[in-house]
Structures are given as structure tokens and as C-alpha cells.
Protein backbone atom coordinates (compact mmCIF):
# COMPACT_ATOMS: atom_id res chain seq x y z
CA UNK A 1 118.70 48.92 120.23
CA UNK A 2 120.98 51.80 119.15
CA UNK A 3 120.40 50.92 115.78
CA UNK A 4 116.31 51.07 116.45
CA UNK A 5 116.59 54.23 117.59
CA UNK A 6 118.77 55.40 115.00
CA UNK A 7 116.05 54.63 112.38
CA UNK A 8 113.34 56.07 114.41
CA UNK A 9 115.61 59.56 114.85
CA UNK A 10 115.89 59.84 110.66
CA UNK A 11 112.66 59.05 110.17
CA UNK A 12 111.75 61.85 112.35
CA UNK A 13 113.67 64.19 110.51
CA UNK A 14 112.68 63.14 107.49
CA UNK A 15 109.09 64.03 108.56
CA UNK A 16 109.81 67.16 109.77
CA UNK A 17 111.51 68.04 106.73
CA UNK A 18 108.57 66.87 104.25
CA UNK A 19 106.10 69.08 107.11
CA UNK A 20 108.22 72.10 106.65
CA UNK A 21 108.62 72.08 102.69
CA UNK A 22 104.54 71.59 102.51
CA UNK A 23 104.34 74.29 105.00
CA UNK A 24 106.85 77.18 102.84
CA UNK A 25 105.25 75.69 99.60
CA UNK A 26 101.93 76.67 101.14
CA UNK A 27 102.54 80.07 102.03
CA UNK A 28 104.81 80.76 98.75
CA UNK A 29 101.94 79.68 96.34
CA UNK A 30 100.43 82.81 94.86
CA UNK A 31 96.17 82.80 95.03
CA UNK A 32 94.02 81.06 93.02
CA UNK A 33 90.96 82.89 92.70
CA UNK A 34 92.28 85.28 89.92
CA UNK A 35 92.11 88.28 92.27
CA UNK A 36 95.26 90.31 93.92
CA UNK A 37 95.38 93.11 96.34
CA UNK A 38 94.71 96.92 94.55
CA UNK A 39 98.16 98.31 95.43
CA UNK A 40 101.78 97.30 94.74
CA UNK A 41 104.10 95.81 97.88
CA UNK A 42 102.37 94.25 101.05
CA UNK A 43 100.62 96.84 102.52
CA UNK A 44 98.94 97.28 105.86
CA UNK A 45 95.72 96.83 106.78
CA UNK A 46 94.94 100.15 108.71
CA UNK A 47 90.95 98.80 109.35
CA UNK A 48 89.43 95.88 108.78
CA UNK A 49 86.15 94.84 106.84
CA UNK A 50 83.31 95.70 110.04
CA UNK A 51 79.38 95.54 108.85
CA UNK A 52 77.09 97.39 111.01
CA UNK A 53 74.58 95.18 113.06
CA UNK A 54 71.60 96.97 111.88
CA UNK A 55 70.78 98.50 108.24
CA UNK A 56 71.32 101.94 109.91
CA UNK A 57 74.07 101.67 111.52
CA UNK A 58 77.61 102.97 111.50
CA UNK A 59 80.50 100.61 110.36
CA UNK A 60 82.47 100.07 107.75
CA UNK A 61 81.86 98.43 104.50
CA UNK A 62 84.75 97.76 103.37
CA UNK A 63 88.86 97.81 104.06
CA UNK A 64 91.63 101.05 104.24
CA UNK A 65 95.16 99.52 103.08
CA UNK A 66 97.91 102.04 104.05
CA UNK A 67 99.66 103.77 100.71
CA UNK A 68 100.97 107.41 100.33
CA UNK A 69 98.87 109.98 97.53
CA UNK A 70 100.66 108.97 94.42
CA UNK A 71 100.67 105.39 94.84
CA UNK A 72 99.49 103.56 91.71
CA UNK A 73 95.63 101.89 92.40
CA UNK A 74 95.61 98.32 90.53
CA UNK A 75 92.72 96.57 89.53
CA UNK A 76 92.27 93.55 91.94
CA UNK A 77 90.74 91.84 89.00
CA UNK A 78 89.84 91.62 85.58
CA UNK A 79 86.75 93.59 84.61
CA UNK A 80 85.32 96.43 83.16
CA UNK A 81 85.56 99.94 84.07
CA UNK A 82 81.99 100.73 84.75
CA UNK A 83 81.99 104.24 86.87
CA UNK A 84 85.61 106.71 86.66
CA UNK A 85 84.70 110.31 88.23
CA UNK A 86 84.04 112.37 91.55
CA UNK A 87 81.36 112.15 93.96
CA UNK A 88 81.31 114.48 96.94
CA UNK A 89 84.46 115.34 95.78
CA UNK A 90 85.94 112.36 95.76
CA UNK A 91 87.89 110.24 93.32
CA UNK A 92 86.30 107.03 92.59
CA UNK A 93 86.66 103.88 90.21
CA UNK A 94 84.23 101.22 89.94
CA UNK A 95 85.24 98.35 88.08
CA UNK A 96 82.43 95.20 87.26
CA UNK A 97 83.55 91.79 87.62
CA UNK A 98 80.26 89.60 86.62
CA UNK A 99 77.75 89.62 88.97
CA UNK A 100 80.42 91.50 91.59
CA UNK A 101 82.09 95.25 91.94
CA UNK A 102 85.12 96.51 93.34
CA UNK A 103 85.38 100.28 94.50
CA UNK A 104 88.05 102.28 95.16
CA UNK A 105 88.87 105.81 96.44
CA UNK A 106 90.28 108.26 96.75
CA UNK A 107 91.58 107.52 93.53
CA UNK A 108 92.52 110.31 90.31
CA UNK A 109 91.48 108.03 87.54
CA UNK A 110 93.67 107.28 84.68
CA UNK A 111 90.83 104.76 83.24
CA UNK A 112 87.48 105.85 81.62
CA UNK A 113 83.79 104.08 82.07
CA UNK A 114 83.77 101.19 79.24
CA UNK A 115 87.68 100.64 79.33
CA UNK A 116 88.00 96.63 80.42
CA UNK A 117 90.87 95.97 82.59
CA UNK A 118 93.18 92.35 83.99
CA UNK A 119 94.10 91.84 86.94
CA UNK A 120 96.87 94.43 88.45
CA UNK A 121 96.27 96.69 85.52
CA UNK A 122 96.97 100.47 86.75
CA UNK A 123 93.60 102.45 87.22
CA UNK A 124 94.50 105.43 88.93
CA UNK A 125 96.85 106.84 91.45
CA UNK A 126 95.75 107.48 95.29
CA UNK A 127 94.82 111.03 96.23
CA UNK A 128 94.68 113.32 98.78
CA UNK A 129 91.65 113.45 101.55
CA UNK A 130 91.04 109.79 102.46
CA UNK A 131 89.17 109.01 105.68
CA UNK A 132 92.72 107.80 107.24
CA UNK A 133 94.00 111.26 107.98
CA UNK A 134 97.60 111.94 108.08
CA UNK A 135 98.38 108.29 107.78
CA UNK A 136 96.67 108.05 104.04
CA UNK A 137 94.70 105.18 103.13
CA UNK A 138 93.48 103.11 99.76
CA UNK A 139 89.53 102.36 101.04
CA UNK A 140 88.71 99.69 98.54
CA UNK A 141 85.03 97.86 98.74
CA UNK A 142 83.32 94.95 97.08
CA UNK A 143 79.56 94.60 96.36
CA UNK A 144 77.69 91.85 94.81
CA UNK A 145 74.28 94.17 93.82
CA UNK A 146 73.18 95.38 96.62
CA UNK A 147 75.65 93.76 99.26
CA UNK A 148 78.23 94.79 100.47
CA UNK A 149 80.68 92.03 100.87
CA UNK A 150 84.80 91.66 102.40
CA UNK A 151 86.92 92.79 99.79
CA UNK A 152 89.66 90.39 101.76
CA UNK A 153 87.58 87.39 100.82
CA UNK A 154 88.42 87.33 96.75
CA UNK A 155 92.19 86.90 97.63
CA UNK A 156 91.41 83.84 99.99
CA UNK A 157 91.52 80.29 97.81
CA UNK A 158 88.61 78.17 97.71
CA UNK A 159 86.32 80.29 98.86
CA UNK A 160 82.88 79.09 98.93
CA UNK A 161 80.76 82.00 99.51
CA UNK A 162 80.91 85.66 100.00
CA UNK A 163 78.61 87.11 103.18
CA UNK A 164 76.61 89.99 102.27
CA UNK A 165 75.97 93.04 105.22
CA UNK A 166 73.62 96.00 105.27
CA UNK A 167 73.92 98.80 103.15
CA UNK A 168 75.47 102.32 103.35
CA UNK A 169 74.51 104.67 106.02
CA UNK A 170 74.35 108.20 105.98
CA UNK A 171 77.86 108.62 107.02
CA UNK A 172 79.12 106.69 104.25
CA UNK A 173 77.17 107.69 101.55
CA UNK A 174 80.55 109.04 99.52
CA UNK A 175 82.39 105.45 99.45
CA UNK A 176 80.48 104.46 96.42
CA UNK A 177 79.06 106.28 93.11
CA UNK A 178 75.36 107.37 92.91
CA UNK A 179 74.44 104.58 91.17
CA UNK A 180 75.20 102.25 93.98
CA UNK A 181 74.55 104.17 96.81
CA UNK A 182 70.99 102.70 97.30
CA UNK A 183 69.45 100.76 100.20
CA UNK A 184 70.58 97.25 100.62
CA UNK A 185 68.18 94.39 100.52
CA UNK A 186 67.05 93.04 104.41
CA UNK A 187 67.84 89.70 103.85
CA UNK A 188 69.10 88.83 107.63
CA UNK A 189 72.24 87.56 106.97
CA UNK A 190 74.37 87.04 109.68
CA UNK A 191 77.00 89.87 110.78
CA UNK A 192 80.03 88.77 108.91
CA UNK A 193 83.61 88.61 110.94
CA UNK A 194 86.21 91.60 110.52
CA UNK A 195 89.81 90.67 109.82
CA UNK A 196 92.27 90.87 111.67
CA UNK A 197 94.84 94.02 111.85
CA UNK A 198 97.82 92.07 110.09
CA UNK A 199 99.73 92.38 107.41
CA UNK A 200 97.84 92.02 104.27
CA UNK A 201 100.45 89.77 102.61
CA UNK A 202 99.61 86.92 105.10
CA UNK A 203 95.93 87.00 103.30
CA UNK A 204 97.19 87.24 99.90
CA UNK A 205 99.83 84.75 99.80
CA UNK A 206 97.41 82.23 102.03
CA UNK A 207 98.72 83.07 105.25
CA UNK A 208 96.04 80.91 106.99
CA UNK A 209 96.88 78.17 104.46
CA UNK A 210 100.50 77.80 105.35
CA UNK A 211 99.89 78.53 109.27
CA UNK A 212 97.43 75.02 108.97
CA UNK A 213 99.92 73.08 106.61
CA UNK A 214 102.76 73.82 109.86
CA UNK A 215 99.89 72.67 112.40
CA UNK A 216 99.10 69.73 110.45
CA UNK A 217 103.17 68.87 109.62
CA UNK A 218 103.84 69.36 113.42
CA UNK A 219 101.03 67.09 114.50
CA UNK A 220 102.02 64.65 111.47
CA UNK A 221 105.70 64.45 113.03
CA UNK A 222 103.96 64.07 116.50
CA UNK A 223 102.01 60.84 115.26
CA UNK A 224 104.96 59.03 113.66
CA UNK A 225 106.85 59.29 116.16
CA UNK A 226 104.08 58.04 118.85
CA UNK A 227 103.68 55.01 116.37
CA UNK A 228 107.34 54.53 116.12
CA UNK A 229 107.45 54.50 119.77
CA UNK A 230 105.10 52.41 120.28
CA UNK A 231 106.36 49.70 117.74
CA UNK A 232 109.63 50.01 119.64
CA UNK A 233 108.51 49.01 122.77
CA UNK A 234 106.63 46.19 121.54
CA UNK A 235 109.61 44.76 119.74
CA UNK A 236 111.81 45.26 122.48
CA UNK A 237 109.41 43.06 124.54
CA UNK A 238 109.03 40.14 121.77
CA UNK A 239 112.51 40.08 121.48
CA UNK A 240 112.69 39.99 125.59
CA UNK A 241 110.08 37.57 125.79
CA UNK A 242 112.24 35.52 123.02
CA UNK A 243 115.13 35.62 125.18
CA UNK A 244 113.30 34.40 128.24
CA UNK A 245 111.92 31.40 126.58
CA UNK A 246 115.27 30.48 125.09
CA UNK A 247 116.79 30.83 128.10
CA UNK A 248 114.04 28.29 129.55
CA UNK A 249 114.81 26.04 127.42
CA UNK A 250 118.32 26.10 127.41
């Protein structure tokens, strides 16, 4: 029997070893979609991606990632360089990526309209005045035309689809350049969900990937060991019920 169980205790580990490499492997792997987060490091998410309800209403199309005036702005894809000036008085880049757009401000732009960019390429440096305060702030939106869309949703593998919202209210009407800062479509789409105040390296690296690969590991070590269990017990009886009859007969 001791020998039984010593089987049954490596295979164990052996599972839980496999569970935990798939899980690290998971979160190590760097995205697949070809898109990356617009500032150097792991920085915070200071406010989430939260539509309004209603066309008119206040919310807030797009994210603020913490970063000091100075910091170097990246280019969370490749693209080209389609809008590079000051609206309001704000600094703002547009950069085109097909049929989407990435915004970003309040950027000093080191890039000019027409210049085509990769992924991570430098486009500016943060300013002064964001909508964070004291705490300063990279806001950084994505639109597909008219809809605006979570920026946080390019760095998330497979992705199947991006949710439009409603478009810019009154209050906003400085987060993108003239150009865009038209009426969005009423298509009734569905109020999309905000993320979650967290680290943004969790979403870049595939946080949610890696927290399902330990689930899955952890419930895959849980089921081998319920079916080694289980064939234990069995052979222990077969072998009882062995001894029994030879016993009988004996």
C-alpha cells in the first residue's frame, strides 16, 4: 500500500508542477495583438474605460495611466501620425491604425501629421494640465470612426470584438482633435464594462490569462488526484476480495 501511495503522492507533484509552469508561462508571454501600453514601466491605471449610458451623458471615453510631465508617450501601435497639435490648449497626437485611432494627451509632440510610426516608437512627452490634477495622468483613447472604444482591449489576446459607446459630450469635447469631435452614431450598443483599478501590467502581460491557466492547473491537480483515489480504493478492494477467496479456498 505504501508503495500505492507513494506513486499517487509524485504524480501529484508532478501535476502541480506542469499547472504552475503553464500558469508563469502564461502570464510571462508578452501580447499578441501587436499593440503595447503608450508609456514605459507598468503604470497605474488612475480611471478606468466608463461610457456614458446615454449619448449625452457624462463619462469617460477612454483611460488616465499615471506618469509624471516629461514622461516619454509611445505609440501603442504601428500607424500613421494623422493629427500632432493643440486643441483647447491642449497637446494632442492622433495616430491611425486601419480602420481604428489612438489619442493621446496631454502630450508636446515630437512627431508631425504624415510621419508613420511601430509600435513603442516615441511620439511625444507628457505635459502639464491633464484632467488628473496633482497626480498627472497620460489620458489615452481609441476610436474606430465614430466609436469610441476601450483602449485596454487592443492589449488583451484574442480579442474578438471591440464594443463601441456614445460619443463625446460637452464636457469632453477637448480629448480629441476637431476632426473627430463629432456626434457618434446611435447604434444601441450595449454599455460596455469599465476595468478594473489594477495595475495595468496584469492587462498587458495577460493577467486574466495566467489567473485562468492557475484555476484550470489547480482544478487539473484536483481531478487526478480524485481519479487516483478512486483507482486506489478499488484496487485495494480487488486485491481484498482476492484474499478472501483464496483464503476460502485454502
Amino acid at each position: 500500500m505504501s508503495r500505492h501511495l507513494s506513486v499517487l503522492a509524485a504524480v501529484l507533484v508532478l501535476a502541480a508542477a506542469l499547472c504552475v509552469g503553464l500558469a508563469s508561462s502564461v502570464h510571462a508571454a508578452p501580447s499578441s495583438s501587436g499593440w503595447q501600453l503608450p508609456l514605459p514601466g507598468s503604470p497605474r491605471l488612475l480611471r478606468p474605460f466608463d461610457p456614458p449610458a446615454e449619448q449625452w451623458s457624462a463619462g469617460h471615453r477612454g483611460v488616465d495611466l499615471a506618469a509624471t510631465p516629461g514622461t516619454d508617450v509611445l505609440a501603442a501601435g504601428p500607424g500613421v501620425v494623422t493629427f500632432a497639435g493643440r486643441v483647447a490648449g491642449v497637446g494632442v497626437v492622433t495616430v491611425a491604425h486601419g480602420d481604428l485611432r489612438t489619442t493621446y494627451q496631454p502630450v508636446r509632440a515630437t512627431v508631425r501629421a504624415g510621419a508613420s510610426v511601430a509600435a513603442g516608437d516615441p511620439i511625444g512627452v507628457l505635459g502639464r494640465g491633464s484632467h488628473c490634477g496633482s497626480r498627472g495622468c497620460l489620458h489615452w483613447g481609441l476610436l474606430r470612426g465614430e466609436d469610441y472604444l476601450d483602449p485596454m482591449s487592443v492589449l488583451r489576446p484574442g480579442r474578438s470584438r471591440l464594443v463601441p459607446v456614445w460619443g463625446v459630450s460637452p464636457g469632453a469635447a477637448v480629448t480629441t482633435p476637431p476632426a473627430e469631435r463629432r456626434a457618434v452614431r446611435t447604434q444601441g450598443t450595449p454599455r460596455a464594462r469599465s476595468t478594473s483599478d489594477a495595475p495595468v501590467r496584469a492587462a498587458a502581460k495577460g493577467g486574466d490569462g495566467s489567473r485562468t491557466a492557475a484555476v484550470g492547473g489547480a482544478a487539473a491537480v484536483a481531478a487526478t488526484g480524485a481519479a487516483l483515489a478512486v483507482w486506489h480504493r478499488r484496487r485495494h478492494r480487488h486485491r481484498s476480495a482476492e484474499v478472501r477467496r483464496s483464503g476460502g479456498r485454502r
